[in-house]
PDB file of N, CA and C in Angstrom:
ATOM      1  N   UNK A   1       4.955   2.725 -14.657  1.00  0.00           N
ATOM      2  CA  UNK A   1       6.264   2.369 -14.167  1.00  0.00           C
ATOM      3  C   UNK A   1       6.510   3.120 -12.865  1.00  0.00           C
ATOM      4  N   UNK A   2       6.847   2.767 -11.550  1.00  0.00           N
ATOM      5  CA  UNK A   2       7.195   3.069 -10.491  1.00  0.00           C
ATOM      6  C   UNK A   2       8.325   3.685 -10.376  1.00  0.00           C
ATOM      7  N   UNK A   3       8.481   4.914 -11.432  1.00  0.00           N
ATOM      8  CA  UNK A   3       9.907   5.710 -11.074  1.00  0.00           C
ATOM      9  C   UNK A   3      10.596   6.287  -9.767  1.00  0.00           C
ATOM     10  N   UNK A   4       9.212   6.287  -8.921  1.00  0.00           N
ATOM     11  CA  UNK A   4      10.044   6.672  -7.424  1.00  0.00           C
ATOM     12  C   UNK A   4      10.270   5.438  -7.044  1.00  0.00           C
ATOM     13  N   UNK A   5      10.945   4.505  -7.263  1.00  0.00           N
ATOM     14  CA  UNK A   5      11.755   3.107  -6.947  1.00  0.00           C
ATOM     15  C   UNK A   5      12.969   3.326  -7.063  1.00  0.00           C
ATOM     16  N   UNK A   6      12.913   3.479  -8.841  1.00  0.00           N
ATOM     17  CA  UNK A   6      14.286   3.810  -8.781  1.00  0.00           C
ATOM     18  C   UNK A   6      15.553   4.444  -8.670  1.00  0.00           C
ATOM     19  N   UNK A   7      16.854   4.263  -8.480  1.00  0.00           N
ATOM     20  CA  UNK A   7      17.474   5.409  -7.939  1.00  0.00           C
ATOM     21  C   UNK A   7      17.520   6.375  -8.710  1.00  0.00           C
ATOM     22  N   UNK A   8      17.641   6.300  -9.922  1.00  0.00           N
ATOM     23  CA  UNK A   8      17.683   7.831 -10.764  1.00  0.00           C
ATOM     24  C   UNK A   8      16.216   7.656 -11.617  1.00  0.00           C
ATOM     25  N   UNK A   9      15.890   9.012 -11.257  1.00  0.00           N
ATOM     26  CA  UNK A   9      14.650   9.515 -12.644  1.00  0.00           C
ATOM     27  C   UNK A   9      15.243   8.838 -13.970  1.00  0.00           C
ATOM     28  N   UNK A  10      14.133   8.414 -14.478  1.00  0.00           N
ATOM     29  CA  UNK A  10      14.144   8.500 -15.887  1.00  0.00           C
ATOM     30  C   UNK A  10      12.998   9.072 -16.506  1.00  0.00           C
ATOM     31  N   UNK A  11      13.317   9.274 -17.792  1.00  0.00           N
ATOM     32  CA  UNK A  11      12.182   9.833 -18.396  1.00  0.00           C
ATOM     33  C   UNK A  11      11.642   8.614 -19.123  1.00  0.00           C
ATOM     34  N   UNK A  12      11.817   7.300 -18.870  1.00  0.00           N
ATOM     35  CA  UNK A  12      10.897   6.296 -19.159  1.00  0.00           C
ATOM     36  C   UNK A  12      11.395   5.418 -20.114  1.00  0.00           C
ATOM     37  N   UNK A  13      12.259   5.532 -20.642  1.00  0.00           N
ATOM     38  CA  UNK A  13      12.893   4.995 -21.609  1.00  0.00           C
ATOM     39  C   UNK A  13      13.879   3.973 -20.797  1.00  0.00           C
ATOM     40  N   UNK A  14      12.941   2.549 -21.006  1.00  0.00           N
ATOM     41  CA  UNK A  14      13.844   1.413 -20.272  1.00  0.00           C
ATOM     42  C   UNK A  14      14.247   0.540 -21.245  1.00  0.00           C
ATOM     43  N   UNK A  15      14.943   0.047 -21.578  1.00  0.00           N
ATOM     44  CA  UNK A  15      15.647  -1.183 -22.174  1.00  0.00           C
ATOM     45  C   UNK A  15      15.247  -2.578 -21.623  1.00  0.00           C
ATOM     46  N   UNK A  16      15.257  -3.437 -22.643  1.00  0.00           N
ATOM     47  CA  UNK A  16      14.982  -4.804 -22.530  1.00  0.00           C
ATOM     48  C   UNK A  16      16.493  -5.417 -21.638  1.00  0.00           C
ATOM     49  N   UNK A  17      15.854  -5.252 -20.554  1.00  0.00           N
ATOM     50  CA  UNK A  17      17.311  -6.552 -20.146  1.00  0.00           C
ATOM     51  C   UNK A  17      18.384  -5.920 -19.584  1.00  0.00           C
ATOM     52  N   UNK A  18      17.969  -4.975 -19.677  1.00  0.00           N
ATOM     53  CA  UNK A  18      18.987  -3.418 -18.901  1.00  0.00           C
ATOM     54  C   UNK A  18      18.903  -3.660 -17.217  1.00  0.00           C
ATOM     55  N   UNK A  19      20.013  -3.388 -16.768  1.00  0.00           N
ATOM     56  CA  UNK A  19      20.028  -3.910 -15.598  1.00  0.00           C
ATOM     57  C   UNK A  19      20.259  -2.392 -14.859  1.00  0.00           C
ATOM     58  N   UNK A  20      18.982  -2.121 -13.791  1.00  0.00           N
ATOM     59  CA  UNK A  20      18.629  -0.708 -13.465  1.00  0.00           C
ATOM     60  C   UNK A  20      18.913  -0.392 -12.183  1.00  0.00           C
ATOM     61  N   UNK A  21      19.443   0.022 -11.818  1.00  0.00           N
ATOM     62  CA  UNK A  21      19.777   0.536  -9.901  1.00  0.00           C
ATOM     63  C   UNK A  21      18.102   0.424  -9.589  1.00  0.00           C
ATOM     64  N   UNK A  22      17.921   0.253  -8.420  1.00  0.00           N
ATOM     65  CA  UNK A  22      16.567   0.350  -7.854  1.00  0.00           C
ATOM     66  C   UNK A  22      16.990   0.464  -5.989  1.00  0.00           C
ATOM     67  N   UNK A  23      15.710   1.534  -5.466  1.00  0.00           N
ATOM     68  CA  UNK A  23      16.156   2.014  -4.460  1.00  0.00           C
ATOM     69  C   UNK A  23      15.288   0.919  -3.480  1.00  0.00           C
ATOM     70  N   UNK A  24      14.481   0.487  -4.215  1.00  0.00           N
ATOM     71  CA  UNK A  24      13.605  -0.969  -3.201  1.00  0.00           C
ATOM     72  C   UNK A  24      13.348  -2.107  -3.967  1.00  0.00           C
ATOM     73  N   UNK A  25      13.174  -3.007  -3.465  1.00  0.00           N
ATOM     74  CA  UNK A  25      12.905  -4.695  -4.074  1.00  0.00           C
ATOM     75  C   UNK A  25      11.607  -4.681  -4.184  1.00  0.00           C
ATOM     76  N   UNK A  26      11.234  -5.516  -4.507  1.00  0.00           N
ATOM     77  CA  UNK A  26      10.055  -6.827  -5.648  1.00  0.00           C
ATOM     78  C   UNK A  26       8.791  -6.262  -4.490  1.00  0.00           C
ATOM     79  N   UNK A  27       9.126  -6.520  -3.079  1.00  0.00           N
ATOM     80  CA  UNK A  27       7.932  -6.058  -2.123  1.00  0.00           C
ATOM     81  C   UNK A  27       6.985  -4.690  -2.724  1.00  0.00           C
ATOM     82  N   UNK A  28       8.414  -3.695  -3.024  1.00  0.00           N
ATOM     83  CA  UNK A  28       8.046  -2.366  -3.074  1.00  0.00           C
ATOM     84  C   UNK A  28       7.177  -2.327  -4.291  1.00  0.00           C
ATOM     85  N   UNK A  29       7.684  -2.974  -5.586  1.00  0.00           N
ATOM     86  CA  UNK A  29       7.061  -3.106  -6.556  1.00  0.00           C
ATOM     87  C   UNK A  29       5.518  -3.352  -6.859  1.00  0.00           C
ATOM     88  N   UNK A  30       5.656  -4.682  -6.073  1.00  0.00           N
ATOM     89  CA  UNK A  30       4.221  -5.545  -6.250  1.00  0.00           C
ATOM     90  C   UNK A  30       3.369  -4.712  -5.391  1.00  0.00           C
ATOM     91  N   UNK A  31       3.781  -4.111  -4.296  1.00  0.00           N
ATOM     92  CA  UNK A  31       2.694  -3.019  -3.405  1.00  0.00           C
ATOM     93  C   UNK A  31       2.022  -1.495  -4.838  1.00  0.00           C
ATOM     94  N   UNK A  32       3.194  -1.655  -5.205  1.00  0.00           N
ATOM     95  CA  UNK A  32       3.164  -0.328  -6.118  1.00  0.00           C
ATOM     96  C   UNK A  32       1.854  -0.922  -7.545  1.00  0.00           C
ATOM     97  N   UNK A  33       2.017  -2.050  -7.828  1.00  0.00           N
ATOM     98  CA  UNK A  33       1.059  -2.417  -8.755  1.00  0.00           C
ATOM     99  C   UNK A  33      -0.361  -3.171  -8.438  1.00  0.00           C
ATOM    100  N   UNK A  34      -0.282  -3.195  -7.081  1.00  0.00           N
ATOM    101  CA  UNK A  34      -1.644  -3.654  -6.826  1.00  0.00           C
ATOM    102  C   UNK A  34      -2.643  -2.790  -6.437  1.00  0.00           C
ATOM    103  N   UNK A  35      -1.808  -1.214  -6.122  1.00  0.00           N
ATOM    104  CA  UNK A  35      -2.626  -0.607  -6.028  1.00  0.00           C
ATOM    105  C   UNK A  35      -3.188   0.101  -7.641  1.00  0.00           C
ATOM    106  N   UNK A  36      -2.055   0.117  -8.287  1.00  0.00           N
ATOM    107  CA  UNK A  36      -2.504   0.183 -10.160  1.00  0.00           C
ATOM    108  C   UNK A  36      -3.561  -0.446 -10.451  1.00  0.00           C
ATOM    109  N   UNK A  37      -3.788  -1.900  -9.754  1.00  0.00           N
ATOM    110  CA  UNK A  37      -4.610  -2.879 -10.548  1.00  0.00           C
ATOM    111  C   UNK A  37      -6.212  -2.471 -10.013  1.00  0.00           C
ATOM    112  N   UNK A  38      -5.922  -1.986  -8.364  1.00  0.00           N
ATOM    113  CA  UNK A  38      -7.135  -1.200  -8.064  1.00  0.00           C
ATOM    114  C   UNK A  38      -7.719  -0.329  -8.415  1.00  0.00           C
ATOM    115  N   UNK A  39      -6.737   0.656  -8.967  1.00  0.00           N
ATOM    116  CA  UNK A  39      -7.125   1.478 -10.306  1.00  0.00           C
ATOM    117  C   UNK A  39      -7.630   1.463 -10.804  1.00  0.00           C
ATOM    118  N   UNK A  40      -6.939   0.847 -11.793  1.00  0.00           N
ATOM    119  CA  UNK A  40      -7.550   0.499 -13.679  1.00  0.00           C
ATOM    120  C   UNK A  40      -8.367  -0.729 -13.338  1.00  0.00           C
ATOM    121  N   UNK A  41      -9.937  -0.583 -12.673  1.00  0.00           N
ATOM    122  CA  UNK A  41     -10.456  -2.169 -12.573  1.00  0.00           C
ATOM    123  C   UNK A  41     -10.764  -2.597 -14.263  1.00  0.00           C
ATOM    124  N   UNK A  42     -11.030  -1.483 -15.307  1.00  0.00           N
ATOM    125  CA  UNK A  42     -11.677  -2.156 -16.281  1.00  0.00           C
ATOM    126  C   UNK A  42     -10.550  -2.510 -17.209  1.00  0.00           C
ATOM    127  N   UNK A  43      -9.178  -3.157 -16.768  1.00  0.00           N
ATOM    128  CA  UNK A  43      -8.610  -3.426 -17.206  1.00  0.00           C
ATOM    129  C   UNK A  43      -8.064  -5.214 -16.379  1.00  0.00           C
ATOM    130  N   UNK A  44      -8.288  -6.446 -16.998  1.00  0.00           N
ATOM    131  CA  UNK A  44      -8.132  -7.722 -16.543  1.00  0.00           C
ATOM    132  C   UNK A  44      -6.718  -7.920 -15.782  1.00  0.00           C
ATOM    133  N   UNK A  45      -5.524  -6.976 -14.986  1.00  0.00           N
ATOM    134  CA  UNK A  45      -4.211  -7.352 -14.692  1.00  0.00           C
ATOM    135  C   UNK A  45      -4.056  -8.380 -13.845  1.00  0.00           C
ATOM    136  N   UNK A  46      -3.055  -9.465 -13.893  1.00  0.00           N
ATOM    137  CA  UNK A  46      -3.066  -9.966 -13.214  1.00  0.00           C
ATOM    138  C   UNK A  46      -1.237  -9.923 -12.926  1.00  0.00           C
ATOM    139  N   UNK A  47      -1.069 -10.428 -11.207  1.00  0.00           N
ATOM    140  CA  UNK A  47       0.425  -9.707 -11.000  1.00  0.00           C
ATOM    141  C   UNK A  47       0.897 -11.034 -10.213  1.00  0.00           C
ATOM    142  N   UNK A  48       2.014 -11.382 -10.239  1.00  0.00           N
ATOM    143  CA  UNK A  48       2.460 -12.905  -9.995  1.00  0.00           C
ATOM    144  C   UNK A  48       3.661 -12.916  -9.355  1.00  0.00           C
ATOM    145  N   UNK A  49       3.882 -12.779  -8.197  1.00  0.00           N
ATOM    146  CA  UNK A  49       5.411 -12.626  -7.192  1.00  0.00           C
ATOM    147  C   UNK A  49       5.724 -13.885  -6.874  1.00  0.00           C
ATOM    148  N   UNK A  50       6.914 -14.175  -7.492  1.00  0.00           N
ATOM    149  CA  UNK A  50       7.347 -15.798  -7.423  1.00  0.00           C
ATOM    150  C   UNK A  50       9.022 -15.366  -7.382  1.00  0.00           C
ATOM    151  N   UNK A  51       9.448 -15.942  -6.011  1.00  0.00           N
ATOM    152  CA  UNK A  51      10.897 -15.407  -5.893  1.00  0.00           C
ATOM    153  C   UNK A  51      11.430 -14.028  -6.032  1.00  0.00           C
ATOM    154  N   UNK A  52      12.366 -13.715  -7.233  1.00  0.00           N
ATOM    155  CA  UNK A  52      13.163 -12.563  -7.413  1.00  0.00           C
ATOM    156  C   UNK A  52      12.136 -11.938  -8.842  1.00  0.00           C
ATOM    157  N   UNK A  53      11.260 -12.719  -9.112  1.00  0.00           N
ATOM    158  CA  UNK A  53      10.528 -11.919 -10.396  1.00  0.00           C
ATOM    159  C   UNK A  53       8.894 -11.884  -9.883  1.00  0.00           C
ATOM    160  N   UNK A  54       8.922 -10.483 -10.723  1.00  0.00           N
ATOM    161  CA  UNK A  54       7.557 -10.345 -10.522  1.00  0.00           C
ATOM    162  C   UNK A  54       7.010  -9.971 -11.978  1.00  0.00           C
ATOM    163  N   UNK A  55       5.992 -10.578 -12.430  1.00  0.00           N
ATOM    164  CA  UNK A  55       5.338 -11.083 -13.714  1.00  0.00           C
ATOM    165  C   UNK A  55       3.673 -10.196 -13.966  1.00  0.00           C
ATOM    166  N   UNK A  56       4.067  -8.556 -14.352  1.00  0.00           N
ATOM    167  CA  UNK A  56       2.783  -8.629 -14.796  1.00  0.00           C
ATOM    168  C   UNK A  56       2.053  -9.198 -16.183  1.00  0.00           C
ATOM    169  N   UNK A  57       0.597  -9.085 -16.200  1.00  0.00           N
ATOM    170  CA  UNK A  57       0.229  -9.188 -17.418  1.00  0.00           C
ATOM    171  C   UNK A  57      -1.338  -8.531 -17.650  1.00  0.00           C
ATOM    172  N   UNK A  58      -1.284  -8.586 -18.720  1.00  0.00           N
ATOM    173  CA  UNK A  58      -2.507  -7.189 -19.131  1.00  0.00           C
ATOM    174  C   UNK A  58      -1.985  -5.586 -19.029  1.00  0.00           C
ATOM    175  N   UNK A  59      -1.231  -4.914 -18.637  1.00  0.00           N
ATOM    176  CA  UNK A  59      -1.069  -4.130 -18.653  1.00  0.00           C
ATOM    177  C   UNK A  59      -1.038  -2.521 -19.716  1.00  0.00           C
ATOM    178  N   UNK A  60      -1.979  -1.903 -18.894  1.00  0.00           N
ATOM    179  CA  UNK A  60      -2.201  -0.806 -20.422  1.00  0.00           C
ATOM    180  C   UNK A  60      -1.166   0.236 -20.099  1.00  0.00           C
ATOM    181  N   UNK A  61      -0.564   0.487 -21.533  1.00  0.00           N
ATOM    182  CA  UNK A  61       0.488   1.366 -21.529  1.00  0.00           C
ATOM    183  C   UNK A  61       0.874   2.693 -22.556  1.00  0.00           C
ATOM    184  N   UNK A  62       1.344   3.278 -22.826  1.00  0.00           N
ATOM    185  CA  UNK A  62       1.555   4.546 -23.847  1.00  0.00           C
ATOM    186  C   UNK A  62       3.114   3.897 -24.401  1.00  0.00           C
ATOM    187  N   UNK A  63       3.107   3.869 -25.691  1.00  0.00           N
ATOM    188  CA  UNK A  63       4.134   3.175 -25.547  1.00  0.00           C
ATOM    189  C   UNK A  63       4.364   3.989 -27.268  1.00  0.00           C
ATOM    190  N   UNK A  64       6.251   3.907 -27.511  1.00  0.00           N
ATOM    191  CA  UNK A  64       6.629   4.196 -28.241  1.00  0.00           C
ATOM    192  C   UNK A  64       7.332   3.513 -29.429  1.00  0.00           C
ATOM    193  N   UNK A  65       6.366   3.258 -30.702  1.00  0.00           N
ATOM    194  CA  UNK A  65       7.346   2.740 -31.823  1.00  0.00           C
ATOM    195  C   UNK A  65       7.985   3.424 -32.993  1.00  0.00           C
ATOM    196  N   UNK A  66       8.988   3.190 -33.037  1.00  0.00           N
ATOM    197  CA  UNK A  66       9.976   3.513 -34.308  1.00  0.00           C
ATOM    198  C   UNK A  66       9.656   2.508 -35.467  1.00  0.00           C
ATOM    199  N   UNK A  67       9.255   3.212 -36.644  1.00  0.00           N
ATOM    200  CA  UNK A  67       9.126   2.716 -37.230  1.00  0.00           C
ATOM    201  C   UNK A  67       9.979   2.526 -38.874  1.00  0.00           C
ATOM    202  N   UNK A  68      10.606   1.500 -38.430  1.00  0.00           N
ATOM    203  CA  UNK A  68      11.780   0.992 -39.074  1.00  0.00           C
ATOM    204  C   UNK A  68      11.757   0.512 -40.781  1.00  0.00           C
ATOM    205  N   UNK A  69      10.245   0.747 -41.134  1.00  0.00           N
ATOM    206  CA  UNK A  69      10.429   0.523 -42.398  1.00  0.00           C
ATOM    207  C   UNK A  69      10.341   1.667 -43.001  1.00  0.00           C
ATOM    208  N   UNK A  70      10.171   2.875 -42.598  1.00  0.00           N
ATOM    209  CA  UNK A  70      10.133   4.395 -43.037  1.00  0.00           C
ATOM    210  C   UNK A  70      11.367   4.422 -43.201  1.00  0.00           C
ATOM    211  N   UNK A  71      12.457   3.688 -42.290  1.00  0.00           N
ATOM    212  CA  UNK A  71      14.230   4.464 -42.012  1.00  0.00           C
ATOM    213  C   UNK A  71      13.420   5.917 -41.903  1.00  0.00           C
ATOM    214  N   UNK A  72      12.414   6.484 -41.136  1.00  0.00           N
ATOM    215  CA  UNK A  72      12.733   7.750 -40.736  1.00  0.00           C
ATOM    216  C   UNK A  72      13.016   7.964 -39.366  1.00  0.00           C
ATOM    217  N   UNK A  73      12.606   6.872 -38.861  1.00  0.00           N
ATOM    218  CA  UNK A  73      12.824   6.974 -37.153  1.00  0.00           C
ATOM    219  C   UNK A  73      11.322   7.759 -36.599  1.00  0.00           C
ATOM    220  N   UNK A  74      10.347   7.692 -37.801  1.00  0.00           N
ATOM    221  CA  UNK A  74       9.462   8.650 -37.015  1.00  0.00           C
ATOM    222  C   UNK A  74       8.950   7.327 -35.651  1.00  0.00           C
ATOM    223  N   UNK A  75       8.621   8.254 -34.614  1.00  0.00           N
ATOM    224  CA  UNK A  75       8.092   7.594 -33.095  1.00  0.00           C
ATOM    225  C   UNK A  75       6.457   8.131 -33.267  1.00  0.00           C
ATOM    226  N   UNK A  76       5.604   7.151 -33.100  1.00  0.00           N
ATOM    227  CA  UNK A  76       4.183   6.656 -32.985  1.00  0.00           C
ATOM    228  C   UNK A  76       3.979   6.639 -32.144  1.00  0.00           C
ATOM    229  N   UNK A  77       2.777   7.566 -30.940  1.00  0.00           N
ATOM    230  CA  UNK A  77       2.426   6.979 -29.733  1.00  0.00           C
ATOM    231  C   UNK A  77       1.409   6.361 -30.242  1.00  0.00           C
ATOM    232  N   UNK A  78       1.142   5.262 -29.507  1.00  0.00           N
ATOM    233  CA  UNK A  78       0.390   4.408 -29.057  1.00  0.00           C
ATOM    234  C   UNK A  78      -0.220   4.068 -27.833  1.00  0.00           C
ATOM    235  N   UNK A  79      -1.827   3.984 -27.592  1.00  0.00           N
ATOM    236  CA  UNK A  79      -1.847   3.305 -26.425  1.00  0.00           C
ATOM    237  C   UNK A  79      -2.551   1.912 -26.510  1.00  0.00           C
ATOM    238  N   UNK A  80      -1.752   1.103 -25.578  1.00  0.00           N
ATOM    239  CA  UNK A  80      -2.489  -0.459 -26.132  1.00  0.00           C
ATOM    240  C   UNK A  80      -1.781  -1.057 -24.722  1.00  0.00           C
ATOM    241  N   UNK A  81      -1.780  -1.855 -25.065  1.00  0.00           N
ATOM    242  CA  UNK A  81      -1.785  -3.330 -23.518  1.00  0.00           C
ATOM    243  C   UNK A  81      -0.661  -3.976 -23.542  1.00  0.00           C
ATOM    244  N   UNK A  82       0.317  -4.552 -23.215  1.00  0.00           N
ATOM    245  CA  UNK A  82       1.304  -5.395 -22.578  1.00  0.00           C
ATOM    246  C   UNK A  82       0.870  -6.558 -22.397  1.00  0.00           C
ATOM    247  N   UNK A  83       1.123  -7.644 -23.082  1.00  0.00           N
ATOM    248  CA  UNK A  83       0.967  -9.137 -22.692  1.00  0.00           C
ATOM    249  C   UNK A  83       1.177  -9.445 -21.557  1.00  0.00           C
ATOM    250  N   UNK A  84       2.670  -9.000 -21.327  1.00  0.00           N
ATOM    251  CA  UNK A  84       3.745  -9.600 -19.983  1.00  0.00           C
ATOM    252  C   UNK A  84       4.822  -8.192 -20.187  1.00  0.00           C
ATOM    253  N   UNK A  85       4.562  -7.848 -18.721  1.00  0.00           N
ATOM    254  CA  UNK A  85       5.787  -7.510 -18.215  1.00  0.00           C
ATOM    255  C   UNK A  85       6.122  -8.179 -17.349  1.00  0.00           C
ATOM    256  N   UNK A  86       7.746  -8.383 -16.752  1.00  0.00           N
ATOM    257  CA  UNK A  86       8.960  -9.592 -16.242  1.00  0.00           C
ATOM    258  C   UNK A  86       9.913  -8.388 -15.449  1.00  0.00           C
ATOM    259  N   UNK A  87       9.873  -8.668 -14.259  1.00  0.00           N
ATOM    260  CA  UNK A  87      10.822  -7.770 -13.213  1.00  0.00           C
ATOM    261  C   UNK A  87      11.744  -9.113 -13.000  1.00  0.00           C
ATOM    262  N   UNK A  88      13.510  -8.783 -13.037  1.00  0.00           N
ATOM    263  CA  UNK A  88      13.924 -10.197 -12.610  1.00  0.00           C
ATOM    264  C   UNK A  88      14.589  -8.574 -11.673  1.00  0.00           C
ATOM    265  N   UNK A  89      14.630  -9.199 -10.139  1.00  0.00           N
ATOM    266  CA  UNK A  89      15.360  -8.713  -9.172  1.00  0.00           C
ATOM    267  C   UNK A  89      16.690  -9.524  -9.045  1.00  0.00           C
ATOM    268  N   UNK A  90      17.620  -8.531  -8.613  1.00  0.00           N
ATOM    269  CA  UNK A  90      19.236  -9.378  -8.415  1.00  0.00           C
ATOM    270  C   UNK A  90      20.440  -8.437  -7.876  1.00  0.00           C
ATOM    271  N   UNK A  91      21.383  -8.841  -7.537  1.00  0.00           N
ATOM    272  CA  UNK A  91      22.015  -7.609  -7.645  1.00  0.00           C
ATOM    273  C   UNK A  91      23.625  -8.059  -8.170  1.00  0.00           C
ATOM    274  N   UNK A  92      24.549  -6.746  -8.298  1.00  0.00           N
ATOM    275  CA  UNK A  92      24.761  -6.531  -9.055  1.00  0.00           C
ATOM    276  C   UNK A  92      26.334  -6.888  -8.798  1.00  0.00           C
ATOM    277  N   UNK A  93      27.870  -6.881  -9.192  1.00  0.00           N
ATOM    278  CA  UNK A  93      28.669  -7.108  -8.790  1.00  0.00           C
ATOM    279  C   UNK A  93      29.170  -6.017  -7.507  1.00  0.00           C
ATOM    280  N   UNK A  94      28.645  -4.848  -7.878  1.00  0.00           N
ATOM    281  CA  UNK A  94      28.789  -4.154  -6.231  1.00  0.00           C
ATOM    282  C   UNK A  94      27.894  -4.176  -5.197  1.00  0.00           C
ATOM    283  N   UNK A  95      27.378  -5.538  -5.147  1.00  0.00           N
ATOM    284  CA  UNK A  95      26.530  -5.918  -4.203  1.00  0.00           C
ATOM    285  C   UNK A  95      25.045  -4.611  -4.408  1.00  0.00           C
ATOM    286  N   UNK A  96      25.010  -4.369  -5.257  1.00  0.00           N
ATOM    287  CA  UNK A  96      23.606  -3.238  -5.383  1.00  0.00           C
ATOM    288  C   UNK A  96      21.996  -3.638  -5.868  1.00  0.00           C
ATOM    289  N   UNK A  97      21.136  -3.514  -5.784  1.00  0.00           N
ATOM    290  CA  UNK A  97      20.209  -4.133  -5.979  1.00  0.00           C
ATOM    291  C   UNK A  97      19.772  -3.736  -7.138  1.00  0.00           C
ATOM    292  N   UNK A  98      19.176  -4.331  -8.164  1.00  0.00           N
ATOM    293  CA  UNK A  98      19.107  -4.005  -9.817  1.00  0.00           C
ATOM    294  C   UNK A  98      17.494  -5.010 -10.062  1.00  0.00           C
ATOM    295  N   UNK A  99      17.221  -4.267 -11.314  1.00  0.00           N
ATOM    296  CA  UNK A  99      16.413  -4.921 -11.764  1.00  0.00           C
ATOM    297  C   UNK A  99      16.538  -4.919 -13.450  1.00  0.00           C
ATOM    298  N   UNK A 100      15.950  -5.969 -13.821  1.00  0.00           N
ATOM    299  CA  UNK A 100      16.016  -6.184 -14.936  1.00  0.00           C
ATOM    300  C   UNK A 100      14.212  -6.261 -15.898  1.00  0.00           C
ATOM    301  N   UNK A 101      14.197  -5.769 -16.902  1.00  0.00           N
ATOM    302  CA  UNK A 101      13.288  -6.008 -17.230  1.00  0.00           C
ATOM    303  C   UNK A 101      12.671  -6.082 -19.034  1.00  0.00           C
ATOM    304  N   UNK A 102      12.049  -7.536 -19.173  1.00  0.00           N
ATOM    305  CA  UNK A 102      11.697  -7.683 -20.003  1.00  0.00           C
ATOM    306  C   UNK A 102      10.027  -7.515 -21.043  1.00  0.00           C
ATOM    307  N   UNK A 103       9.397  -7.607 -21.641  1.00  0.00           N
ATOM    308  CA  UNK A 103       8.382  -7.200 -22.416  1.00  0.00           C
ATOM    309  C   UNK A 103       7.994  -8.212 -23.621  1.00  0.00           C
ATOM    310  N   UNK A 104       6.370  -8.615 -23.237  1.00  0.00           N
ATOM    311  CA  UNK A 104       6.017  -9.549 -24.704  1.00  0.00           C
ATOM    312  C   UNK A 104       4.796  -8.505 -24.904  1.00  0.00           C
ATOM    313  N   UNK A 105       4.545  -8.115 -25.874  1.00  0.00           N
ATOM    314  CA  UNK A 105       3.409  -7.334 -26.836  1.00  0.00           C
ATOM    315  C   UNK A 105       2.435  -7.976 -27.142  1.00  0.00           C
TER     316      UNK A 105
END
């Protein structure tokens, strides 16, 4: 995740559909993941800039589940792959630039 994008640090914890201040657009992004994809070659990503969204897929990630049939809340890391990640760019009623973002497993 390209945290120097956005305007405030996070410690990574994004929400589905959460609409996020961001300090640059979709350009900044897709520059930011193609050099990822140069990276990780032994990983298949492919990255798709069409308008205000940008569409990865394959993506390997560390990722955190709660696991809800314990009701203990214990959190599982995991590392495994991302079907699709979904950047929708837009902005916001104070004219601010936001992003939104969704996730298929």
């Amino acid at each position: 995740m390209p945290h120097h994008l956005f305007e405030e640090m996070s410690s990574g914890n994004y929400y589905e559909n959460e609409k996020i201040l961001v300090k640059d657009g979709i350009d900044k992004f897709n520059e930011f993941y193609q050099l990822f994809k140069r990276y990780y070659t032994n990983f298949s990503i492919e990255i798709k800039k069409e308008n205000n969204i940008l569409t990865l897929k394959n993506i390997p990630v560390n990722i955190e589940i709660k696991d809800a049939k314990e009701a203990k809340e214990a959190i599982l890391n995991e590392s495994s792959q991302l079907e699709e990640v979904r950047f929708t760019f837009s902005k916001d009623d104070d004219d601010q630039l936001v992003v939104s973002i969704s996730y298929i497993f």
